[in-house]
C-alpha atoms as a PDB file:
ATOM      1  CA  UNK A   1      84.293 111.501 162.398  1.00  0.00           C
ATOM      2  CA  UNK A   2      83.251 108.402 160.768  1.00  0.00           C
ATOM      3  CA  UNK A   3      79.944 110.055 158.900  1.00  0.00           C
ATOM      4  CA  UNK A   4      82.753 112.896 157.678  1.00  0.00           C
ATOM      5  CA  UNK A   5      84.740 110.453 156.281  1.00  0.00           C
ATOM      6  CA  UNK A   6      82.244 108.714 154.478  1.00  0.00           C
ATOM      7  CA  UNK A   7      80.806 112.139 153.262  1.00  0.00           C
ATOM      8  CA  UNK A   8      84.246 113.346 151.874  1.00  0.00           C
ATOM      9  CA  UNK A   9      85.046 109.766 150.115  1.00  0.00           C
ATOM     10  CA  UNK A  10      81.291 110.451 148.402  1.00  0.00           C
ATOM     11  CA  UNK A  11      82.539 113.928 147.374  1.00  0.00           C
ATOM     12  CA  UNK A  12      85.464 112.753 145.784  1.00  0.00           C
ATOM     13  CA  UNK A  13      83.381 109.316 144.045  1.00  0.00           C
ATOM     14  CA  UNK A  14      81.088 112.001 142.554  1.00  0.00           C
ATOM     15  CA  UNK A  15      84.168 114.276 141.660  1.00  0.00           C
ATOM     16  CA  UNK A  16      86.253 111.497 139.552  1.00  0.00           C
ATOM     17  CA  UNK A  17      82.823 110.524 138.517  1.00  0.00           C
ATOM     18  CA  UNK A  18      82.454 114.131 137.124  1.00  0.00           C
ATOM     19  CA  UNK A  19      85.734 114.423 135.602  1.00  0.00           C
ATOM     20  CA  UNK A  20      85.489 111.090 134.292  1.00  0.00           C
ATOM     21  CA  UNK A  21      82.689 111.804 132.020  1.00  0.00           C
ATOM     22  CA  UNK A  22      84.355 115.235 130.911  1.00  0.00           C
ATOM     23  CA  UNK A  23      86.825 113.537 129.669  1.00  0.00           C
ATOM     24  CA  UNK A  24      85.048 110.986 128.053  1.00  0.00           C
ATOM     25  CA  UNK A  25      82.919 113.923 126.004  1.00  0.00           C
ATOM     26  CA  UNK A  26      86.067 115.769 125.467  1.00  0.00           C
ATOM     27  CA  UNK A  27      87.538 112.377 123.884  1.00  0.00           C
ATOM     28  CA  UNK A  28      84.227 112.417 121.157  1.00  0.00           C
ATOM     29  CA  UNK A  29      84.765 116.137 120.973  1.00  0.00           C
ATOM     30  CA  UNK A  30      88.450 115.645 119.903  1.00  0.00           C
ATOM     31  CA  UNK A  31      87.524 112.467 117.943  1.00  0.00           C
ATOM     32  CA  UNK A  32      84.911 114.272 115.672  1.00  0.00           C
ATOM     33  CA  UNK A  33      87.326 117.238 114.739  1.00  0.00           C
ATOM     34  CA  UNK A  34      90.231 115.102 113.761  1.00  0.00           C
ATOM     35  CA  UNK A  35      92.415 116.296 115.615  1.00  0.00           C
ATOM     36  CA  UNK A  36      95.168 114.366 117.151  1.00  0.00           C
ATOM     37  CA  UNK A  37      94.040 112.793 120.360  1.00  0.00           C
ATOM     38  CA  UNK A  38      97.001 113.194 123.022  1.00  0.00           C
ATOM     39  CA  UNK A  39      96.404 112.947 126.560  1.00  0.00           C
ATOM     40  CA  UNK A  40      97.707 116.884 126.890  1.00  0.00           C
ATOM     41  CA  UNK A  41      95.113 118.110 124.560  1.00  0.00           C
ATOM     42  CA  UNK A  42      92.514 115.719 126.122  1.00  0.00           C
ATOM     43  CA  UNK A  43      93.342 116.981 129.837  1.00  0.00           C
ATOM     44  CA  UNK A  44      93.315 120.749 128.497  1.00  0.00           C
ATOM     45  CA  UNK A  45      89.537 119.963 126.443  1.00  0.00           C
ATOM     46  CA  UNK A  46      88.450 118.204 129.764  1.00  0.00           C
ATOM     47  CA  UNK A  47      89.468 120.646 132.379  1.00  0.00           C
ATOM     48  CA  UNK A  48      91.377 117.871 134.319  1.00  0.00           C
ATOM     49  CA  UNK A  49      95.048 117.299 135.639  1.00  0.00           C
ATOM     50  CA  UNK A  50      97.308 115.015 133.013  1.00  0.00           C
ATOM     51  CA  UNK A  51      97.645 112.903 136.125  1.00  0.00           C
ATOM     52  CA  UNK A  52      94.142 112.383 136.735  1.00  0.00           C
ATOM     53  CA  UNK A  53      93.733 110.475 133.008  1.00  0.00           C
ATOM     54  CA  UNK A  54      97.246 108.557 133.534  1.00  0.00           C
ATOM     55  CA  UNK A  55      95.556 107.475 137.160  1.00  0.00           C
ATOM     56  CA  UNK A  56      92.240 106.204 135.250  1.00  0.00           C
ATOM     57  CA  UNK A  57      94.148 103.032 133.053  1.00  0.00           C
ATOM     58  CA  UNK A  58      90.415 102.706 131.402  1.00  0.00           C
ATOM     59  CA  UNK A  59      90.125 106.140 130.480  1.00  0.00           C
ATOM     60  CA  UNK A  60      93.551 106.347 128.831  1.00  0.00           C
ATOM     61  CA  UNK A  61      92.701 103.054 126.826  1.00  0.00           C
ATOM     62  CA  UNK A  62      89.493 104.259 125.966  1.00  0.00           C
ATOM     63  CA  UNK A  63      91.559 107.684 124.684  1.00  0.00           C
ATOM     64  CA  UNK A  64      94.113 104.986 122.716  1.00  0.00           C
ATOM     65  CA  UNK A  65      91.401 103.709 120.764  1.00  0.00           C
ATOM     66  CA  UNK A  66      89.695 106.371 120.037  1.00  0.00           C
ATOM     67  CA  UNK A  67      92.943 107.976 118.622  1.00  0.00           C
ATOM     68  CA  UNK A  68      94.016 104.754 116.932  1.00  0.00           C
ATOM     69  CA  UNK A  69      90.215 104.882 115.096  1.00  0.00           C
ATOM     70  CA  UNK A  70      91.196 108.513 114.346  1.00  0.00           C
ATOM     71  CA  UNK A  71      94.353 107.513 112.854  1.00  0.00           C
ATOM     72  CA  UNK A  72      93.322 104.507 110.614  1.00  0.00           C
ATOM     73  CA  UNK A  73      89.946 106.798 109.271  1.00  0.00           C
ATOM     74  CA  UNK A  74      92.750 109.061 108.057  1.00  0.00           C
ATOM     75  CA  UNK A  75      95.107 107.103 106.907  1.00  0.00           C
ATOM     76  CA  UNK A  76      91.927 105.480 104.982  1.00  0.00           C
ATOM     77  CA  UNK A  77      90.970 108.925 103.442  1.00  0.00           C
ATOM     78  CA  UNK A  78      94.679 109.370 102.926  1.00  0.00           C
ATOM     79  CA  UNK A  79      94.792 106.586 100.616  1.00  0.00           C
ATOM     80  CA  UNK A  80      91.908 106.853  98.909  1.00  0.00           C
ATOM     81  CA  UNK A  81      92.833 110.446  98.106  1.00  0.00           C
ATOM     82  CA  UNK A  82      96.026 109.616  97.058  1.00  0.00           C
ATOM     83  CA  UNK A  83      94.423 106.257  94.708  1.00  0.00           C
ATOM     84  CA  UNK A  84      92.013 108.991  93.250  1.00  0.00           C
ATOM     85  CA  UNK A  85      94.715 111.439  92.398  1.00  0.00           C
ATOM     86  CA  UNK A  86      96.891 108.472  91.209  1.00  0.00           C
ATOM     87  CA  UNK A  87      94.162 107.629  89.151  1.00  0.00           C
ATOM     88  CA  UNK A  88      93.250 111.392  87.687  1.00  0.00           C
ATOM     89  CA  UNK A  89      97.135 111.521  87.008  1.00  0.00           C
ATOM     90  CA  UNK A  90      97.262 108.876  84.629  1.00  0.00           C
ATOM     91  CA  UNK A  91      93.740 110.442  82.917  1.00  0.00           C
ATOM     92  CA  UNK A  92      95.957 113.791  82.617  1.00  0.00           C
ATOM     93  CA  UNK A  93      98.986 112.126  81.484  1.00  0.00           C
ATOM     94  CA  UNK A  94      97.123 110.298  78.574  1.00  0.00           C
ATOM     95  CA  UNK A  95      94.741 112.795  77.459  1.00  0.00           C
ATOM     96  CA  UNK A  96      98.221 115.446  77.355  1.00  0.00           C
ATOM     97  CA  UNK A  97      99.582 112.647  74.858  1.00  0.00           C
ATOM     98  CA  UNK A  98      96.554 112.252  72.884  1.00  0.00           C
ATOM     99  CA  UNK A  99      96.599 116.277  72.783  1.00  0.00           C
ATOM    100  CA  UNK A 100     100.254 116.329  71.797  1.00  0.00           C
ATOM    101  CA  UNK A 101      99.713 113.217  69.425  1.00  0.00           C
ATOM    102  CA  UNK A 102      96.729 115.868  67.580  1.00  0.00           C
ATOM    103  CA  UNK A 103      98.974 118.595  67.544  1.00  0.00           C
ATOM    104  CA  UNK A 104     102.098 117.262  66.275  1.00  0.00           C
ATOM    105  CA  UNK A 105      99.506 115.192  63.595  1.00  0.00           C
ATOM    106  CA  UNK A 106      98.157 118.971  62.528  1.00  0.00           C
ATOM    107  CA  UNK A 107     101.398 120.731  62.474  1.00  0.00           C
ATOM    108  CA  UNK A 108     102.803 118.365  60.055  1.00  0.00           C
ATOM    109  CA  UNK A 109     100.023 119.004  57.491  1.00  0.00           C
ATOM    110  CA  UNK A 110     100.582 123.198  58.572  1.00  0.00           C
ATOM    111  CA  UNK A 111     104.272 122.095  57.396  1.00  0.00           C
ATOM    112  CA  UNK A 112     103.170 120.253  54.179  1.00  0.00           C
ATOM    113  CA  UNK A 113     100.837 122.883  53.479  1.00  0.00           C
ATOM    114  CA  UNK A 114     102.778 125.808  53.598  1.00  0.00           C
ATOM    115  CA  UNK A 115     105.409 124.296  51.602  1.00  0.00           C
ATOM    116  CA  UNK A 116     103.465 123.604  48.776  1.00  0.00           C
ATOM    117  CA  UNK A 117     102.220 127.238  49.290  1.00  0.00           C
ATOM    118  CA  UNK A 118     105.595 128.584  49.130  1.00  0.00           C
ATOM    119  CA  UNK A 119     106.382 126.704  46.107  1.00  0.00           C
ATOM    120  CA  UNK A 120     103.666 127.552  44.508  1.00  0.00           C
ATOM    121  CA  UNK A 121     104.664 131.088  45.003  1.00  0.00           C
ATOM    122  CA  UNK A 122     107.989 130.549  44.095  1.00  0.00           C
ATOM    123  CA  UNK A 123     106.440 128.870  40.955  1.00  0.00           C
ATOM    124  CA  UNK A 124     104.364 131.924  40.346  1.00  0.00           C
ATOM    125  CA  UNK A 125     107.368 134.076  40.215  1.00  0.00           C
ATOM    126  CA  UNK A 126     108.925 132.342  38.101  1.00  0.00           C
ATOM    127  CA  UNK A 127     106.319 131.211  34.970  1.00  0.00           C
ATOM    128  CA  UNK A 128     103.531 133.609  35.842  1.00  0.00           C
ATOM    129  CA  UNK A 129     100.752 130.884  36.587  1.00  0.00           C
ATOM    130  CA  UNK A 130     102.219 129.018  39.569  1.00  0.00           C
ATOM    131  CA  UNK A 131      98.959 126.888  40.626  1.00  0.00           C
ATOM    132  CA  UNK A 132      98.129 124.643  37.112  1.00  0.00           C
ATOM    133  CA  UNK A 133     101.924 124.378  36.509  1.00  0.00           C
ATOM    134  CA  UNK A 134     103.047 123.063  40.283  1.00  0.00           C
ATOM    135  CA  UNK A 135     100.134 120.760  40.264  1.00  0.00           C
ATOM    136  CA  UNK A 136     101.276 119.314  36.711  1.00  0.00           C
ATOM    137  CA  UNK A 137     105.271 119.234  37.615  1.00  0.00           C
ATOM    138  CA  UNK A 138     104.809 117.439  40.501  1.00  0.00           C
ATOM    139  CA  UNK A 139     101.957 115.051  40.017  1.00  0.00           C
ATOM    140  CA  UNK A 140     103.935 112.883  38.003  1.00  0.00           C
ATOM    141  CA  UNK A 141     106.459 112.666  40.144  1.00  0.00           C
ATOM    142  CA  UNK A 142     104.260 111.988  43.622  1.00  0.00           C
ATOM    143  CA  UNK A 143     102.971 109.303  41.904  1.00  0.00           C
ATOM    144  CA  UNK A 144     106.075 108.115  41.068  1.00  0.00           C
ATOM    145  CA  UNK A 145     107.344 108.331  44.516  1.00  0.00           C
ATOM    146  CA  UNK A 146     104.147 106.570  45.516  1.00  0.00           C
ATOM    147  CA  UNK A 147     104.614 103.610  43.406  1.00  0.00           C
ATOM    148  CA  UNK A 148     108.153 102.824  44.305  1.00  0.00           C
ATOM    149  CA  UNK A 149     106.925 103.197  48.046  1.00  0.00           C
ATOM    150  CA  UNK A 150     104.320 100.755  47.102  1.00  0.00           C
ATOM    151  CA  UNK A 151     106.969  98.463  45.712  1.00  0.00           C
ATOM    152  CA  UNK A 152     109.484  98.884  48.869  1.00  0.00           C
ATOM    153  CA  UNK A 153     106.308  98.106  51.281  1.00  0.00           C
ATOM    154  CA  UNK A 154     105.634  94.944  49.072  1.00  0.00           C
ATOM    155  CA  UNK A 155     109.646  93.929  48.818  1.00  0.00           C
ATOM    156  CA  UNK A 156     110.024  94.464  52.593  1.00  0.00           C
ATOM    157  CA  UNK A 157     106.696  92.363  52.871  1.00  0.00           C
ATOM    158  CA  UNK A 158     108.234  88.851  50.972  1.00  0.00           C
ATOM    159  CA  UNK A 159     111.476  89.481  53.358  1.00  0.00           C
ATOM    160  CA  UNK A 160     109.910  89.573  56.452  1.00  0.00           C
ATOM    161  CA  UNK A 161     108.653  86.097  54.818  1.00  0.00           C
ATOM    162  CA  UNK A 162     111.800  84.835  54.051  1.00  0.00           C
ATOM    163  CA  UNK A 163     112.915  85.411  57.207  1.00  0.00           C
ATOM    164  CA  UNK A 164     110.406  83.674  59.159  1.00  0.00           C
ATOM    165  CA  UNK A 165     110.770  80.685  57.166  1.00  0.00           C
ATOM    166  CA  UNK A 166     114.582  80.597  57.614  1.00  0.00           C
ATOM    167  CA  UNK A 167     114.181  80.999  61.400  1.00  0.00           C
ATOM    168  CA  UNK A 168     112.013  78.339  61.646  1.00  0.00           C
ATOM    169  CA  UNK A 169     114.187  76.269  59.101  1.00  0.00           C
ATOM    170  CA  UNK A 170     117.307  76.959  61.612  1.00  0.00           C
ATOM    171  CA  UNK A 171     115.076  76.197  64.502  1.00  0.00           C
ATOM    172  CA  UNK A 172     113.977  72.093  63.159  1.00  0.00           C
ATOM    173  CA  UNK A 173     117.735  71.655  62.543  1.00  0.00           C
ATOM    174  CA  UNK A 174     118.688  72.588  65.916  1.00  0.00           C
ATOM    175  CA  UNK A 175     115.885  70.500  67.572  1.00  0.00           C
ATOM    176  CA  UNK A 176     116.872  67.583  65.342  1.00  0.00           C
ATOM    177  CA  UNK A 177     120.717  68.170  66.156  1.00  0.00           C
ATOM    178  CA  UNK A 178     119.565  68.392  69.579  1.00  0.00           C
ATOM    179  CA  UNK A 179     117.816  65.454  69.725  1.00  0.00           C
ATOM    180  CA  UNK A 180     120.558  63.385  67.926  1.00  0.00           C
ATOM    181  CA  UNK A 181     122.886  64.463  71.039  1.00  0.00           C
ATOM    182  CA  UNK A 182     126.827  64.335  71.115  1.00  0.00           C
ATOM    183  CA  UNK A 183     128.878  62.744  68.310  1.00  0.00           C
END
């Protein structure tokens, strides 16, 4: 009876032996295609009971880890992905501005340019040789209208001046009426 005991409690060694290392493969098996390591799907890949991992502490804590390295590789290539994509955002975002910063920069001279086309046709109809007369009608007064913007840059130019040296005028008095304290 003795020698049938021993021989059944050698049976069932080499059996939780067995299933132990089935479900330490199926743990790398689960590990190495990502997908989430739960002690359901780890009983179904090994081919044992739920109950048999939960009655093994060191196999469930070696299942633990193994999922919690799953989880923080992840959430590693999760953040990186999202820094990357962060990252090729802000490339989009200012190449669309330099893009919209071109096109509203050539539409302007489209603008400029079809006006003076249009005048020059409406020129045209009216003395016969629109072309040398526009350009000598309005010469004189873009050059005109350039010189008194010249003289406006120049004016606001000695203001901005005269302002800084007031402020800083106005700021010695208050430090020295600060400094003199209360009366």
């Amino acid at each position: 009876m003795a020698e049938n005991h021993h021989a059944l409690a050698a049976s069932r060694r080499l059996d939780s032996t067995t299933k132990a290392a089935r479900v330490r493969a199926a743990i790398k098996t689960i590990a190495a295609t990502g997908a989430p390591l739960n002690i359901a799907a780890l009983a179904r890949t090994a081919k044992v009971s739920r109950r048999f991992i939960y009655d093994h502490p060191e196999l469930r804590a070696e299942a633990e880890q193994q999922g919690a390295r799953v989880a923080e590789r992840d959430g590693a290539a999760l953040t990186a992905d999202a820094r990357v994509t962060a990252a090729s955002l802000r490339a989009d975002l200012a190449n669309a501005d330099a893009a919209n910063r071109r096109l509203q920069t050539e539409l302007a001279s489209l603008r400029r340019r079809l006006g003076r086309l249009l005048g020059q046709d409406v020129l045209a109809e009216i003395t016969g040789d629109g072309h040398a007369q526009l350009d000598a009608l309005v010469a004189p007064r873009v050059q005109q209208l350039e010189h008194q913007l010249f003289e406006a840059r120049e004016e606001l130019a000695h203001r901005i001046e005269e302002l800084d040296a007031t402020r800083q005028i106005n700021r010695e008095l208050l430090e020295r009426l600060n400094r003199r304290g209360p009366s």
